[in-house]
N, C-alpha and C. Protein backbone atom coordinates (compact mmCIF):
# COMPACT_ATOMS: atom_id res chain seq x y z
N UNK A 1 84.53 -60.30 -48.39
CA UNK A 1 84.81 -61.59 -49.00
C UNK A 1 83.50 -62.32 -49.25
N UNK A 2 83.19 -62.86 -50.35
CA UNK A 2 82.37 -63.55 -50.73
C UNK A 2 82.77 -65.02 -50.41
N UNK A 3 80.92 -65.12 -49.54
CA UNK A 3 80.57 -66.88 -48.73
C UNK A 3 80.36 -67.67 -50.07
N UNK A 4 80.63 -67.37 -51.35
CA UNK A 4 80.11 -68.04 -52.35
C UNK A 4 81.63 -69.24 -52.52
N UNK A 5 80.90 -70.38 -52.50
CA UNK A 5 81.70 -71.38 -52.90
C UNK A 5 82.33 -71.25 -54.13
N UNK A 6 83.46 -71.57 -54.82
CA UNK A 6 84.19 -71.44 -55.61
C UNK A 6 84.96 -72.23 -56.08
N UNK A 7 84.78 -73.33 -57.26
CA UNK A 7 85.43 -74.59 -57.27
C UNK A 7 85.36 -75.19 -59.07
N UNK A 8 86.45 -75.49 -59.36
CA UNK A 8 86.64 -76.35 -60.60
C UNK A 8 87.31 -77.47 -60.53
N UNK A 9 87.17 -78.31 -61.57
CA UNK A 9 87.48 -79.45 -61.41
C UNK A 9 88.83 -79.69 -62.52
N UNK A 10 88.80 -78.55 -63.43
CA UNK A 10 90.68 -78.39 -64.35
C UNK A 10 91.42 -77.31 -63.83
N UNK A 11 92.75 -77.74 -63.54
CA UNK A 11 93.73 -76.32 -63.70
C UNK A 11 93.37 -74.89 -64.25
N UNK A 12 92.77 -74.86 -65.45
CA UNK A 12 92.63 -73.61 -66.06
C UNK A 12 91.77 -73.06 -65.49
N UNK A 13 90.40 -73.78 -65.21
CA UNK A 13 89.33 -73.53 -64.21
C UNK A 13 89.70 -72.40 -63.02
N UNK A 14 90.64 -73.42 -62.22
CA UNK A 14 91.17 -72.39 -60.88
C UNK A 14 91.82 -71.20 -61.42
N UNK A 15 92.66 -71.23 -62.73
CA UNK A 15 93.11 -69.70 -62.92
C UNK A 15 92.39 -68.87 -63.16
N UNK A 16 91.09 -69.18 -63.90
CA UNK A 16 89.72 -68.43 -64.74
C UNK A 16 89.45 -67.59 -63.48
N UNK A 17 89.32 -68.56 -62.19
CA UNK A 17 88.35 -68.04 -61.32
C UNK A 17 89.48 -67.04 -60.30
N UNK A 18 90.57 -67.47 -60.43
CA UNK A 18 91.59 -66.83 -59.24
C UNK A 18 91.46 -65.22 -59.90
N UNK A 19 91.75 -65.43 -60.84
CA UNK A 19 91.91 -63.86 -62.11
C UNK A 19 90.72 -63.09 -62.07
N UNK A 20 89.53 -63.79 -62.15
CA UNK A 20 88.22 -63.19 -62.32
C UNK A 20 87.77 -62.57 -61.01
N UNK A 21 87.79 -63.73 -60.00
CA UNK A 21 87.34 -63.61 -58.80
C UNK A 21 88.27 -62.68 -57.90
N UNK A 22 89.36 -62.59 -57.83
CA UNK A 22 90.70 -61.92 -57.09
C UNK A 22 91.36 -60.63 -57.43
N UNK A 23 91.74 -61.74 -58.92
CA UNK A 23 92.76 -60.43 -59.47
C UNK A 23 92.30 -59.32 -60.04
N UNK A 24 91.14 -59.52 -60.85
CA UNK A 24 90.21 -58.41 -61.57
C UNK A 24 89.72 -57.21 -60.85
N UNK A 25 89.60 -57.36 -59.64
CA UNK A 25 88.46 -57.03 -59.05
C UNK A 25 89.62 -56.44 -57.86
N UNK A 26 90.90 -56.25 -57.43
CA UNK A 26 91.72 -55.95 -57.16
C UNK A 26 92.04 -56.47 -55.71
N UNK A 27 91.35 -57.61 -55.56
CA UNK A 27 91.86 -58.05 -53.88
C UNK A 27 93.25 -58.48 -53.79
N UNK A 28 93.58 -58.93 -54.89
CA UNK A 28 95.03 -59.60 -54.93
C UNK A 28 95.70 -59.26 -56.03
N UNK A 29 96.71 -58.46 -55.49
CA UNK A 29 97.77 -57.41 -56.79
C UNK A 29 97.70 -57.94 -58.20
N UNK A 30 97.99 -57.61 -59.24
CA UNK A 30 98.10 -57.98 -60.79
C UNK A 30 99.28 -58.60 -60.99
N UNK A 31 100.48 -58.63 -60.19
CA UNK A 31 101.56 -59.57 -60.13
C UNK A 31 101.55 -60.23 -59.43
N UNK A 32 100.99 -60.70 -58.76
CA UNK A 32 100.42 -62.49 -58.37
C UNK A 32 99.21 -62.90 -59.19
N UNK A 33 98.71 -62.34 -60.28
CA UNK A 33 98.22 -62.91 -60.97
C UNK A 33 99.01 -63.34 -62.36
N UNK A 34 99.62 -62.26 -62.64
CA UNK A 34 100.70 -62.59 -63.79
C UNK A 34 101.49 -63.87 -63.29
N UNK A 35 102.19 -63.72 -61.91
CA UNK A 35 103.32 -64.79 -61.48
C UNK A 35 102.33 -66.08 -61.71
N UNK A 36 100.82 -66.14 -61.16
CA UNK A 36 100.35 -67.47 -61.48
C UNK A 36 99.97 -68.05 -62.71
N UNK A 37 99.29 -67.22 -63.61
CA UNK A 37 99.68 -67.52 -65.18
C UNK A 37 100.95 -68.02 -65.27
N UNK A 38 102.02 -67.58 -64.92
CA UNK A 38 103.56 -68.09 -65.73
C UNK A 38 102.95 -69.46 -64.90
N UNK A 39 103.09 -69.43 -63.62
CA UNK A 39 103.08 -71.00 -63.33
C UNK A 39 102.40 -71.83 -63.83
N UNK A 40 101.41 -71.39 -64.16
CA UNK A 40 100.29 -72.41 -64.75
C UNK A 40 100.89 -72.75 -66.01
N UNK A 41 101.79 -71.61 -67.25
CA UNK A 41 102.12 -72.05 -68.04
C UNK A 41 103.13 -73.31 -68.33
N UNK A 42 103.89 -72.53 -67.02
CA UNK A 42 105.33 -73.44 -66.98
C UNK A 42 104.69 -74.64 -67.09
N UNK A 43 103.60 -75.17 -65.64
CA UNK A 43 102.88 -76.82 -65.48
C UNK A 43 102.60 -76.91 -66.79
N UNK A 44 101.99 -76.50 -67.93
CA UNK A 44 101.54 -77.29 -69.11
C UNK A 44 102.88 -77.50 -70.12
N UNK A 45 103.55 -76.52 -69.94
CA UNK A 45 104.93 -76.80 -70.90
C UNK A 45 105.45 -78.04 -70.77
N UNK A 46 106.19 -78.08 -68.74
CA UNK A 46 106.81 -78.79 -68.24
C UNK A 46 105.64 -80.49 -68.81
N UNK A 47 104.34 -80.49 -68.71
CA UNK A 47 103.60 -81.70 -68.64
C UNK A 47 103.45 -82.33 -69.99
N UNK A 48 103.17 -81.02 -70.90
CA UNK A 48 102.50 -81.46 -72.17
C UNK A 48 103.22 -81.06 -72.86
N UNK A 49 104.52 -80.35 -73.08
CA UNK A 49 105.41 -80.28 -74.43
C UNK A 49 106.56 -81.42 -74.36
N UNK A 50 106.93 -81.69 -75.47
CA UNK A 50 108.09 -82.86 -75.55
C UNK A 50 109.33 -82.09 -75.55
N UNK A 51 110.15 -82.86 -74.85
CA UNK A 51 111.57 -82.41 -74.43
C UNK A 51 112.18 -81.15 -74.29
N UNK A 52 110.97 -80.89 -72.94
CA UNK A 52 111.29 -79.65 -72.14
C UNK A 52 111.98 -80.19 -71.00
N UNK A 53 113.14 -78.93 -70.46
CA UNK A 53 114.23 -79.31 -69.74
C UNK A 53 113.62 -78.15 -68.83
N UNK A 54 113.94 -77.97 -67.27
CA UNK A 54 114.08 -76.81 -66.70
C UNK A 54 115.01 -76.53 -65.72
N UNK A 55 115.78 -75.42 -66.20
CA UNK A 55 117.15 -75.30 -65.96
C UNK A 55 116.76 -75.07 -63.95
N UNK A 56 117.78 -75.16 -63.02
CA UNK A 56 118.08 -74.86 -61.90
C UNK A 56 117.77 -73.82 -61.52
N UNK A 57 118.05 -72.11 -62.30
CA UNK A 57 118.09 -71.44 -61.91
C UNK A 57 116.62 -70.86 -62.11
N UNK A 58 115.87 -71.32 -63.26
CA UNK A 58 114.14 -71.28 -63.75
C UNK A 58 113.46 -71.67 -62.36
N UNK A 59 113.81 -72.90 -62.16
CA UNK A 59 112.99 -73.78 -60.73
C UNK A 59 113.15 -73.02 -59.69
N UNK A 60 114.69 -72.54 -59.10
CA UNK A 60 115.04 -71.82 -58.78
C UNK A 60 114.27 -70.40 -57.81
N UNK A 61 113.77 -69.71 -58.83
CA UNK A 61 113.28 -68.24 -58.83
C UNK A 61 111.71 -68.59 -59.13
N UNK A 62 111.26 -69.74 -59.71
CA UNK A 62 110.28 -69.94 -59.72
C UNK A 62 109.83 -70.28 -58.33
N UNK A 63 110.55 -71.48 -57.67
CA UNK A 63 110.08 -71.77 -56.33
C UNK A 63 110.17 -70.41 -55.29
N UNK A 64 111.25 -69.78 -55.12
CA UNK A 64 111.36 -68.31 -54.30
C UNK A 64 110.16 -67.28 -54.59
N UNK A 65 109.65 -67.31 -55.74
CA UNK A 65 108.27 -66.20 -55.86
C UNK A 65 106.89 -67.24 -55.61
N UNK A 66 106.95 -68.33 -55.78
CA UNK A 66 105.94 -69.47 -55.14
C UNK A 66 106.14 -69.23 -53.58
N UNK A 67 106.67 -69.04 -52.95
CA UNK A 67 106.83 -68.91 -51.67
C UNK A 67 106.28 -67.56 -50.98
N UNK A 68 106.85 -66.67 -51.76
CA UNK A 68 106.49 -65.06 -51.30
C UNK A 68 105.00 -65.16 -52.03
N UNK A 69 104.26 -65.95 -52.96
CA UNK A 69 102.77 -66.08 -53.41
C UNK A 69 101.93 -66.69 -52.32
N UNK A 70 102.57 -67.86 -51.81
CA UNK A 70 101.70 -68.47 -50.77
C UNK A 70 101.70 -67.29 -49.30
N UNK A 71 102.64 -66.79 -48.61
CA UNK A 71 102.66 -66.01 -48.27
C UNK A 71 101.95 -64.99 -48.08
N UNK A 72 101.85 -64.21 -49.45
CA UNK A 72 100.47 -63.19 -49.74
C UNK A 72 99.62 -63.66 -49.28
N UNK A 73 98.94 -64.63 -50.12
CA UNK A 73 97.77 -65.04 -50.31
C UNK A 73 97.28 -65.60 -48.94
N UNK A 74 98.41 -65.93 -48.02
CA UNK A 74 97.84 -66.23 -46.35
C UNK A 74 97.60 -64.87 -45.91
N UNK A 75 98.47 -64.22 -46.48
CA UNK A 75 98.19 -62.58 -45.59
C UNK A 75 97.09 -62.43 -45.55
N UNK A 76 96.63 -62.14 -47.24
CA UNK A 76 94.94 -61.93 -47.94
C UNK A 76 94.16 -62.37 -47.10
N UNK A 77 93.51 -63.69 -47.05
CA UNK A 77 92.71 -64.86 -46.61
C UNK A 77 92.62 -64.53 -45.00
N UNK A 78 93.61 -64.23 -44.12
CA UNK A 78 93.88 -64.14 -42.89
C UNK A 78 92.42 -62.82 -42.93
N UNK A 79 93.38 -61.51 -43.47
CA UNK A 79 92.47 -60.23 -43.20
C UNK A 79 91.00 -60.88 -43.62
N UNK A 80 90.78 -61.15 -44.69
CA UNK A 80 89.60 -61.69 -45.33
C UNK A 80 88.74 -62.02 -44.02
N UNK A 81 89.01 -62.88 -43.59
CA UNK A 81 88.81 -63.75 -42.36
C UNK A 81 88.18 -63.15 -41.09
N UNK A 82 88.92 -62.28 -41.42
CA UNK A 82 88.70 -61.61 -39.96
C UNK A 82 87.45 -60.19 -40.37
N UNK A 83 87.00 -59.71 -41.35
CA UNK A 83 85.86 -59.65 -42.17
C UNK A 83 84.48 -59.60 -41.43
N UNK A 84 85.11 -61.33 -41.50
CA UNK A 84 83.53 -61.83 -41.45
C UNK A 84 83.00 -62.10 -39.94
């Protein structure tokens, strides 16, 4: 794991670097990088398109794979951790 600090100050920023830094490079599977793209998309739809609705069952399955993401990514970070 790289001691290199890692930080932006926009949304897209953190995906640039999660994808580049993580997903590319294979520490963290290619479907938690895909699942975080959708999220990131959904946030700009949901923020910046006009009269977007999101159904129950979207939020739904969205929140249940947000859960099993945070999850991972503690798994990751944990081993990471223990590394160093």
């Amino acid at each position: 794991m790289s001691t290199q600090r890692l930080s932006s100050s926009k949304h897209f920023g953190v995906l640039a670097i999660f994808n580049r830094e993580f997903v590319a490079i294979g520490r963290v599977d290619r479907k938690w990088g895909r699942f975080y793209t959708n999220l990131f998309d959904s946030r700009q739809e949901g923020d910046y398109d006009d009269f977007v609705s999101f159904d129950k069952e979207r939020v739904n399955n969205l929140y249940l794979e947000a859960c099993q993401f945070v999850i991972n990514i503690t798994e990751i970070t944990r081993e990471e951790m223990t590394k160093m």
